[in-house]
N, C-alpha and C. Protein backbone atom coordinates (compact mmCIF):
# COMPACT_ATOMS: atom_id res chain seq x y z
N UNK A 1 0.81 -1.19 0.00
CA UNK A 1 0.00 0.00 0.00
C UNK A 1 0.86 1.26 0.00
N UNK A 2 1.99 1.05 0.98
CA UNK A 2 2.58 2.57 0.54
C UNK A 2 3.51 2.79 -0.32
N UNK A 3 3.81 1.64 -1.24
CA UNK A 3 4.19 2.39 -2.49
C UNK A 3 3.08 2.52 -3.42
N UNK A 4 2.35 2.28 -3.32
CA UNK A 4 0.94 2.62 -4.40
C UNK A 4 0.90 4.24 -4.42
N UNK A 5 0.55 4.54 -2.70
CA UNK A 5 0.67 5.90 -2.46
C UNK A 5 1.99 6.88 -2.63
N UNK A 6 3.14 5.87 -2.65
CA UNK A 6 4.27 7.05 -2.93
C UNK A 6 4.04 7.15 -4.26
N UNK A 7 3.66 6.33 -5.59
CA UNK A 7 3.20 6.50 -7.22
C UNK A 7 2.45 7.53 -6.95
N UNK A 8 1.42 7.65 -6.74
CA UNK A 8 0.45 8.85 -6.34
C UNK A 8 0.54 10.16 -6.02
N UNK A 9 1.66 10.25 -4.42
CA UNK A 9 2.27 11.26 -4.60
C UNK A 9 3.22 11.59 -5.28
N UNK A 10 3.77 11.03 -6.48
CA UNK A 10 5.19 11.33 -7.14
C UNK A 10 4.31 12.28 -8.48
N UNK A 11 3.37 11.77 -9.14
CA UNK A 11 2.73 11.79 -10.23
C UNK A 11 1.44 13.19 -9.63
N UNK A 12 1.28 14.20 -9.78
CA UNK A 12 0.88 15.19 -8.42
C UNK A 12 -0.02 15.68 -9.48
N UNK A 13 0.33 15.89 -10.91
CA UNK A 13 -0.46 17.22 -11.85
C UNK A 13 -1.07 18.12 -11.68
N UNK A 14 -0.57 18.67 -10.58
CA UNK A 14 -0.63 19.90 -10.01
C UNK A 14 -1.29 20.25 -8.63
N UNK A 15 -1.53 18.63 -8.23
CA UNK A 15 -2.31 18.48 -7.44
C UNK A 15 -1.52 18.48 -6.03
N UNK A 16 -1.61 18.22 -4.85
CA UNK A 16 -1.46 17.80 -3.53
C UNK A 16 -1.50 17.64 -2.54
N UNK A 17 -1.12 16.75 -1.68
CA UNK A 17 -1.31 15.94 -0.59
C UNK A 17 -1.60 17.18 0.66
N UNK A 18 -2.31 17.04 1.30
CA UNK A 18 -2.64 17.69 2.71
C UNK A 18 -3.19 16.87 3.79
N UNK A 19 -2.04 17.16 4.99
CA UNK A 19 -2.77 16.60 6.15
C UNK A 19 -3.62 17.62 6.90
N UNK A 20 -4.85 16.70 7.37
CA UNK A 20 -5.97 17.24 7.64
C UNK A 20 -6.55 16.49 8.71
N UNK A 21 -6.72 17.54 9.69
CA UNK A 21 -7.39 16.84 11.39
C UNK A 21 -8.94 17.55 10.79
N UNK A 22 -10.16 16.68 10.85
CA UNK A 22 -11.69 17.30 10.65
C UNK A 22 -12.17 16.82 11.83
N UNK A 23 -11.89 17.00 13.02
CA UNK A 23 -12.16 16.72 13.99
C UNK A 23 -11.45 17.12 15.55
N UNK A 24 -11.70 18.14 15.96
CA UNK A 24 -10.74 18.44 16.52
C UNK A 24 -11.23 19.66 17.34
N UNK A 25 -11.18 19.61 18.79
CA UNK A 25 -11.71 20.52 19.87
C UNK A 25 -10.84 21.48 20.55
N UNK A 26 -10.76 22.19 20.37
CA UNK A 26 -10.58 23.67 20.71
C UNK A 26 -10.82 23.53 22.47
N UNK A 27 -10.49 24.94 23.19
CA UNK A 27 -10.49 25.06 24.35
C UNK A 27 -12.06 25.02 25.08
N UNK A 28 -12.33 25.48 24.21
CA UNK A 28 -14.29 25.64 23.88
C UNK A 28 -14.74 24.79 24.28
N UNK A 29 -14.26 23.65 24.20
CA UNK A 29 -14.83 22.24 24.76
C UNK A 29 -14.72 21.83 25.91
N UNK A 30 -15.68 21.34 27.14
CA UNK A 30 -15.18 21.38 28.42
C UNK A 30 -14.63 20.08 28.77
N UNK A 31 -14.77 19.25 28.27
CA UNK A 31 -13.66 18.07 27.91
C UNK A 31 -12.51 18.10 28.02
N UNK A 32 -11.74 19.10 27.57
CA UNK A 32 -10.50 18.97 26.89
C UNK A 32 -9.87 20.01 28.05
N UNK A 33 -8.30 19.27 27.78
CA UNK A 33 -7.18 19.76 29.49
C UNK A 33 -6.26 20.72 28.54
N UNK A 34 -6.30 21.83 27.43
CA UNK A 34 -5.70 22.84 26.77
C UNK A 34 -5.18 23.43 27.37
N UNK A 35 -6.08 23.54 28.78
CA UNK A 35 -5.13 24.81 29.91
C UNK A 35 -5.56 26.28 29.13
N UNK A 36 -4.38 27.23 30.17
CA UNK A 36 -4.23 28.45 29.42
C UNK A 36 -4.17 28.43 28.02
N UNK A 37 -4.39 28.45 26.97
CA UNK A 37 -3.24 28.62 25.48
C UNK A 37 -4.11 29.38 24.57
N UNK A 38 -3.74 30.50 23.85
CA UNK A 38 -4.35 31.12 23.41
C UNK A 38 -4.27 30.80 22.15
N UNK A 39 -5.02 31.31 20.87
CA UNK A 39 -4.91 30.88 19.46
C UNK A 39 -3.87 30.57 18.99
N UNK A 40 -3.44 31.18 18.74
CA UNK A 40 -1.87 30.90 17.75
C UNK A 40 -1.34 29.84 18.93
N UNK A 41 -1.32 29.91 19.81
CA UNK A 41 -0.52 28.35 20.33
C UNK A 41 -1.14 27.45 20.24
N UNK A 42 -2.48 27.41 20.01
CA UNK A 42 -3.48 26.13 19.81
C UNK A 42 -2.65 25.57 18.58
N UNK A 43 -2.90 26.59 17.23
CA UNK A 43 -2.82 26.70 15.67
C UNK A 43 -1.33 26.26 15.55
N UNK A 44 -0.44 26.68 16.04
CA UNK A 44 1.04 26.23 16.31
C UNK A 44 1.08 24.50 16.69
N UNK A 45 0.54 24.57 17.86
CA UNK A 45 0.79 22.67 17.76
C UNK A 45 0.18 22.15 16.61
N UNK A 46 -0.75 22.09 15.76
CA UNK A 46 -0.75 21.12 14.45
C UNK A 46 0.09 21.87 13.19
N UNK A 47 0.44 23.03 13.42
CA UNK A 47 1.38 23.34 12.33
C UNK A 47 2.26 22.59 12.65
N UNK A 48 2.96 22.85 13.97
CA UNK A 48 3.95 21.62 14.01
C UNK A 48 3.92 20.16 13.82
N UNK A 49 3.23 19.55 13.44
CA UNK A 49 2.67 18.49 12.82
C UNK A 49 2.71 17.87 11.85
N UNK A 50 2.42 19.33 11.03
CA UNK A 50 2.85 19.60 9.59
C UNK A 50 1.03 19.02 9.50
N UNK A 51 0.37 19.54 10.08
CA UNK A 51 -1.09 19.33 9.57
C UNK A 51 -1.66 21.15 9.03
N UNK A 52 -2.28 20.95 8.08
CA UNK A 52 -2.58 22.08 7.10
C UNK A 52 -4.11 22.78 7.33
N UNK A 53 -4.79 22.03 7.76
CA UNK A 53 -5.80 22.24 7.53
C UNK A 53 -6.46 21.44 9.05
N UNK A 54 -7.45 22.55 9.89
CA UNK A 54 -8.31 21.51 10.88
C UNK A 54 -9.64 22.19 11.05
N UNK A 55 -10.60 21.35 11.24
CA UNK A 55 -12.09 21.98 11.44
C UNK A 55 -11.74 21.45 12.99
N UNK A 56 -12.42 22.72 13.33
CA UNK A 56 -12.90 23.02 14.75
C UNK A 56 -14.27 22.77 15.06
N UNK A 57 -14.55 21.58 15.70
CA UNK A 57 -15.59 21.05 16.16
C UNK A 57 -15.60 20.70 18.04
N UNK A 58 -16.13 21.74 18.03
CA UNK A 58 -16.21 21.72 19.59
C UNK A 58 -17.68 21.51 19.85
N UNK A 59 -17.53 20.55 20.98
CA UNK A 59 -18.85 20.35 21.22
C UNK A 59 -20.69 21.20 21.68
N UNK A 60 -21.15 21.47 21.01
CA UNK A 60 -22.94 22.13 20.95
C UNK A 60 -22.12 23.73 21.18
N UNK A 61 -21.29 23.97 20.39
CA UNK A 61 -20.92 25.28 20.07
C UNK A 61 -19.71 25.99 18.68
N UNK A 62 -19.71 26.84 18.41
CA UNK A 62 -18.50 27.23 17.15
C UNK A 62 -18.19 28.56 17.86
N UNK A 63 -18.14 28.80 19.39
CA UNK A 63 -17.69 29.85 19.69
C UNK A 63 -16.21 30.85 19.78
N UNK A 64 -15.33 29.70 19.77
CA UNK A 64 -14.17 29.67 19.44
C UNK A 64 -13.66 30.18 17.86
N UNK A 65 -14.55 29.99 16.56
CA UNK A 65 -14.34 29.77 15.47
C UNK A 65 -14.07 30.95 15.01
N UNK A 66 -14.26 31.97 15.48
CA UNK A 66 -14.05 33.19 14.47
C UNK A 66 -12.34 33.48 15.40
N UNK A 67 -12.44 33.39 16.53
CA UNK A 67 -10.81 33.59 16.96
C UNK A 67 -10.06 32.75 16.25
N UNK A 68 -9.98 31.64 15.97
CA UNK A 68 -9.58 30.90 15.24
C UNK A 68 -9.03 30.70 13.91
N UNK A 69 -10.16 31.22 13.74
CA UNK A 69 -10.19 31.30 11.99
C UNK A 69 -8.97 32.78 11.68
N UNK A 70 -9.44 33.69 12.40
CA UNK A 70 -8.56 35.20 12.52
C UNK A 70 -7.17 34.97 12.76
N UNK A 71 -6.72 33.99 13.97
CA UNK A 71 -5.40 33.56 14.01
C UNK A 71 -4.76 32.74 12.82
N UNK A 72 -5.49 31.90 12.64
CA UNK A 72 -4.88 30.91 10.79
C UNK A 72 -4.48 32.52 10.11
N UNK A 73 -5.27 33.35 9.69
CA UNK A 73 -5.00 34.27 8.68
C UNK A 73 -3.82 34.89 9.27
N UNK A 74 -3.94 35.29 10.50
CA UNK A 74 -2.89 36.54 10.93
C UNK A 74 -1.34 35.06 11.03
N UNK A 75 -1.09 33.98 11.04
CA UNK A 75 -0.29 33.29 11.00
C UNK A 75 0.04 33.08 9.43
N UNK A 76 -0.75 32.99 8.66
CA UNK A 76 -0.89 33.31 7.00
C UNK A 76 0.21 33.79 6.61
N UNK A 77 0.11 35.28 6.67
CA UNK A 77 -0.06 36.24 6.49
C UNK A 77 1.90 36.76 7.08
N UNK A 78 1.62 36.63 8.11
CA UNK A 78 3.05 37.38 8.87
C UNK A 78 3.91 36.11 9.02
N UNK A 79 3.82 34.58 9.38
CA UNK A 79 4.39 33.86 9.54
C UNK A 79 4.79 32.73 8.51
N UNK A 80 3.77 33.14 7.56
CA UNK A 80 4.10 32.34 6.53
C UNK A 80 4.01 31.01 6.78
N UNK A 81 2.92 30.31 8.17
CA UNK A 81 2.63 29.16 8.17
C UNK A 81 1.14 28.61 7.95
N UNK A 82 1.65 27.75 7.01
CA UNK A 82 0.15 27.18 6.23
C UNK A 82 -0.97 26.67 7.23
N UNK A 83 -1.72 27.18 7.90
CA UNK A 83 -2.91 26.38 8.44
C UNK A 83 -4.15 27.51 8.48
N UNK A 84 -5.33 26.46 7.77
CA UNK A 84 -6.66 27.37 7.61
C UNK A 84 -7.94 26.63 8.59
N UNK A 85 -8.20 26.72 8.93
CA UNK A 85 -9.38 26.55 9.92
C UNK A 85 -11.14 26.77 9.34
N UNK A 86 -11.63 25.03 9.47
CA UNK A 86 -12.82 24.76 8.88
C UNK A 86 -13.70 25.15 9.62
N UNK A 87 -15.08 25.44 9.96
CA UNK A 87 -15.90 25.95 11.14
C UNK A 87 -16.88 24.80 11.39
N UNK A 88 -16.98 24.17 12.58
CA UNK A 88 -17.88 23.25 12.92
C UNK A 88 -18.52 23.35 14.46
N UNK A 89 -18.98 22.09 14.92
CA UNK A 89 -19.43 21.46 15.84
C UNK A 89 -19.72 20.32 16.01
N UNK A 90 -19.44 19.61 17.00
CA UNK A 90 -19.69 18.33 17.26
C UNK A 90 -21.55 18.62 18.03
N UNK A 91 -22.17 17.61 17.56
CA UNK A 91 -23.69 17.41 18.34
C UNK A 91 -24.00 15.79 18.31
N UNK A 92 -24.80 15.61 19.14
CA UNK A 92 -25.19 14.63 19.20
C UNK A 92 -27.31 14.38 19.33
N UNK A 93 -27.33 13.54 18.69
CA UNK A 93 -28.86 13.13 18.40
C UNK A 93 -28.75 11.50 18.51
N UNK A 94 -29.40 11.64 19.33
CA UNK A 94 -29.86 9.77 19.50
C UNK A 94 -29.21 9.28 20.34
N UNK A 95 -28.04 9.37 21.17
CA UNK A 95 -26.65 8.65 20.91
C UNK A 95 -26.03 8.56 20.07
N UNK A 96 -26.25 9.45 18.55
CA UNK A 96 -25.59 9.27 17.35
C UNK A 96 -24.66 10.68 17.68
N UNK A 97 -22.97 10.84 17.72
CA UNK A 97 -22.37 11.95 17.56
C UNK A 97 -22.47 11.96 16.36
N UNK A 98 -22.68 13.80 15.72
CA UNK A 98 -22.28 13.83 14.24
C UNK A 98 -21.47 15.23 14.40
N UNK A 99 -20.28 15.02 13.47
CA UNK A 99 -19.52 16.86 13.21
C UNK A 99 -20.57 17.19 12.05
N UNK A 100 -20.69 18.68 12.23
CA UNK A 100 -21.25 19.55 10.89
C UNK A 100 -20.30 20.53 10.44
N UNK A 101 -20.04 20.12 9.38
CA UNK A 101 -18.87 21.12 8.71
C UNK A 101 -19.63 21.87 8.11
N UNK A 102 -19.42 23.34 8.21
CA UNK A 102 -19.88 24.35 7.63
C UNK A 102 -19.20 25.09 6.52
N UNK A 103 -19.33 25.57 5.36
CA UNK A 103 -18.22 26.49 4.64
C UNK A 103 -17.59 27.41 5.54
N UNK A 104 -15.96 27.86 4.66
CA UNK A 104 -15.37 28.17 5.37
C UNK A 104 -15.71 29.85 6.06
N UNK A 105 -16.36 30.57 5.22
CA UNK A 105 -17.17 32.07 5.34
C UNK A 105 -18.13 31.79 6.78
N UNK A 106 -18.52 30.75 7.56
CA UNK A 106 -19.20 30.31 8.03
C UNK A 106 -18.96 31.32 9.86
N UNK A 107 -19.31 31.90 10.54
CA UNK A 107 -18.77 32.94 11.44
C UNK A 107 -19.60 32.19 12.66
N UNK A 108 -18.88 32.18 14.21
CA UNK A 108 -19.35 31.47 15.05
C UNK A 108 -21.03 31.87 15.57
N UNK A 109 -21.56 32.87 14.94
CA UNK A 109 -22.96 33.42 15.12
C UNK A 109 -23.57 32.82 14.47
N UNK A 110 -23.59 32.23 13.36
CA UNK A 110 -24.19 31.14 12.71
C UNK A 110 -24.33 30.22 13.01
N UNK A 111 -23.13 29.59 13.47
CA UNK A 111 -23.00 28.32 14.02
C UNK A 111 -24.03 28.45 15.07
N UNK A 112 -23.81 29.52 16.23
CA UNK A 112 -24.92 29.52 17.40
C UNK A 112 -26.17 29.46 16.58
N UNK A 113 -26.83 29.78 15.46
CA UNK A 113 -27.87 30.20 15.12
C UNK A 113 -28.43 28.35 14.65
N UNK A 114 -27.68 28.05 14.16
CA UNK A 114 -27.85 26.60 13.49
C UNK A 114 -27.97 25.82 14.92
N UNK A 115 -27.29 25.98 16.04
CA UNK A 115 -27.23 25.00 17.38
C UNK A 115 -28.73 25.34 17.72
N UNK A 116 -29.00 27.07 17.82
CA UNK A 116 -30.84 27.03 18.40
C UNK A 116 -31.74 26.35 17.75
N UNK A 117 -31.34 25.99 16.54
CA UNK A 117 -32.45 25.83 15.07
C UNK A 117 -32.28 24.26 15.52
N UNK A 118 -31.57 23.43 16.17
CA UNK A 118 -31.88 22.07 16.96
C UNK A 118 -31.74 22.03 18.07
N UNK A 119 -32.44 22.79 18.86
CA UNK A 119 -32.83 22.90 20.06
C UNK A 119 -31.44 23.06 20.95
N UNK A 120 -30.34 23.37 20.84
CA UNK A 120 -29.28 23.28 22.21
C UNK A 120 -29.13 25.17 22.41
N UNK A 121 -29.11 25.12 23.62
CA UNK A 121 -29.25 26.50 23.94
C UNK A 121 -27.77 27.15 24.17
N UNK A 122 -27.48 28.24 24.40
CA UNK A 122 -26.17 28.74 24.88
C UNK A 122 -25.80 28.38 25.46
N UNK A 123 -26.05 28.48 26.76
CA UNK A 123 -25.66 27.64 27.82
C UNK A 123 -24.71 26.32 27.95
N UNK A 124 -25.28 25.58 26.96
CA UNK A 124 -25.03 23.85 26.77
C UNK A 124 -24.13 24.32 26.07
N UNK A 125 -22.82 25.97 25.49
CA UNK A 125 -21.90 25.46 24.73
C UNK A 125 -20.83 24.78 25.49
N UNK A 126 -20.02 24.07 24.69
CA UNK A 126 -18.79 23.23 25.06
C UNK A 126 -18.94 21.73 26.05
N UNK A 127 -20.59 21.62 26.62
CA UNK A 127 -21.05 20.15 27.49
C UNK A 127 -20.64 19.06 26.52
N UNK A 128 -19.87 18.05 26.48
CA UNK A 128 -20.31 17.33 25.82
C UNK A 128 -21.37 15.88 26.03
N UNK A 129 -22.67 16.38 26.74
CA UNK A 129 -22.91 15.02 27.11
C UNK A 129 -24.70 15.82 26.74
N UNK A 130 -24.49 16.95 25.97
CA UNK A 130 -26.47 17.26 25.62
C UNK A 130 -26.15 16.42 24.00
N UNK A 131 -27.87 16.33 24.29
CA UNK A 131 -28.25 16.11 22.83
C UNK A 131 -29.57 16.37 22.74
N UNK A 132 -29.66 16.81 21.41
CA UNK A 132 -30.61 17.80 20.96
C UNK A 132 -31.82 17.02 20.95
N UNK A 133 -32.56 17.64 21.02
CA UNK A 133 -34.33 16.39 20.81
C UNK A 133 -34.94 16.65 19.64
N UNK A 134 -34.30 17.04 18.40
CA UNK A 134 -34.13 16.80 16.58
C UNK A 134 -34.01 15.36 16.58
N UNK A 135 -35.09 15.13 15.69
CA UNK A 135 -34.86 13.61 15.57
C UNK A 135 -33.20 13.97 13.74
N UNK A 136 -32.51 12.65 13.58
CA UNK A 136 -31.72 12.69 12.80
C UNK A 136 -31.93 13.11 11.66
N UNK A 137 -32.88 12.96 11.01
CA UNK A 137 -33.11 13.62 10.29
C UNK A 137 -33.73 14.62 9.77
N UNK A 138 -33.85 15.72 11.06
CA UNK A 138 -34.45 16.80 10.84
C UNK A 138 -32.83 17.69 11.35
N UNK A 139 -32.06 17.02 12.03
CA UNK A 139 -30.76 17.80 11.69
C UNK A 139 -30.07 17.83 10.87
N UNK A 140 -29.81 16.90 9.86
CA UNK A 140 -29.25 16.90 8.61
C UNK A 140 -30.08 17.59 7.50
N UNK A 141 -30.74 17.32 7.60
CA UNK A 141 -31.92 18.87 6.76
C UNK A 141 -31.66 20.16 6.90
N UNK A 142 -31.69 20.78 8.38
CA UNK A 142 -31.30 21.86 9.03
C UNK A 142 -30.16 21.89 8.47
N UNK A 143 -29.37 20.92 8.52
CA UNK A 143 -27.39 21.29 8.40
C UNK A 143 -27.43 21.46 7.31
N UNK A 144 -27.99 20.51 6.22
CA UNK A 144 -28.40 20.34 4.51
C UNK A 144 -28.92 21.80 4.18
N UNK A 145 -29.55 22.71 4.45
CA UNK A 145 -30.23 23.55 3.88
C UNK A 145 -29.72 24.78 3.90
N UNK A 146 -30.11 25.23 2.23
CA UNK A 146 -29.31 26.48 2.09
C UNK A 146 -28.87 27.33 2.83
N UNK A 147 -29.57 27.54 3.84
CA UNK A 147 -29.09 28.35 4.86
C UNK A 147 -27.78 28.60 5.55
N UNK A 148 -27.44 26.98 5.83
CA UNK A 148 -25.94 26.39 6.44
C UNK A 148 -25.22 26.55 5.56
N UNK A 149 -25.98 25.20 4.71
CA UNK A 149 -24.85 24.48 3.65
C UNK A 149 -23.95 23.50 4.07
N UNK A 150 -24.40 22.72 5.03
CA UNK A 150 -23.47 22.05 5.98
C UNK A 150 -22.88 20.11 5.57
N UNK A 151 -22.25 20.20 6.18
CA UNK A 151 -22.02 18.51 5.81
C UNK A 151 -21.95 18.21 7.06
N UNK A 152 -23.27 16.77 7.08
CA UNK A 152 -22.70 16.11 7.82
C UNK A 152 -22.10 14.78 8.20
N UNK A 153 -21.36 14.56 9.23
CA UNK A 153 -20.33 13.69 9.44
C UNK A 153 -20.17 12.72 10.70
N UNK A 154 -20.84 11.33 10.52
CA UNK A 154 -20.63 10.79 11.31
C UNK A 154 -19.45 10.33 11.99
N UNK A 155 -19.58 10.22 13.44
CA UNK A 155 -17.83 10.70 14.17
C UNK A 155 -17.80 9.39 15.39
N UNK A 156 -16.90 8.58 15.84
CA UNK A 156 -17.00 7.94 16.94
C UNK A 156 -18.06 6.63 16.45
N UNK A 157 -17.71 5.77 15.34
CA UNK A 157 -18.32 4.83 15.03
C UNK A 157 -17.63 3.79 15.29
């Protein structure tokens, strides 16, 4: 298998390879032992990684996402290190966790706006143990619809 993939990456046509975390919680999440660390040191440990790209899916919130997203650019920009930041949330329905990836224009007020539109309130950002009383497929509709534009992504299977 991994010379299949080194053919693959050798042969590129203009194309290439990116590592990519789509899953991945921020301080936002009350789960998670981040400590103090502010953006750019979050964004710094997977640059160091050499990961390019991560959606921020913190759990029944995207409050974090616009700091986030602002640090990728201002690291862009002055540091010349590659990492852009996808906008999400982790939710859960049923016992089913799902991430919703949102486009990247996507601003953490939306995200709150999409969390009320399946019932989780402010409050519940960063818990990870609510779940919404949307049956499944009235959140993937919600996430599905023009409004969002969302994908969603079953997580923890």
């Amino acid at each position: 298998m991994s010379e299949e993939l080194a053919d693959i990456k050798n042969v590129h046509n203009g194309n290439r390879f990116y590592k990519v975390d789509l899953h991945v919680h921020s301080p936002g999440s009350k789960d998670t032992n981040w400590g103090d660390i502010n953006a750019f040191q979050f964004l710094e440990l997977f640059v160091d990684k050499g990961i390019h790209l991560i959606a921020v899916t913190d759990h029944n919130s995207g409050q974090r996402v616009d700091t986030l997203k602002k640090a990728a650019r201002t690291l862009r920009k002055n540091n010349k290190r590659d990492i852009h930041v996808i906008p999400g949330a982790e939710i859960s329905v049923s016992g089913i966790h799902l991430v919703i990836l949102f486009p990247d224009d996507t601003a953490s007020d939306k995200i709150q706006h999409f969390l009320s539109r399946i019932n989780i309130e402010p409050a519940e950002a960063g818990a990870p143990g609510i779940i919404t009383t949307q049956s499944l497929a009235d959140v993937c509709c919600i996430a599905h619809s023009p409004e969002f534009n969302g994908i969603v992504v079953g997580v923890h299977c």
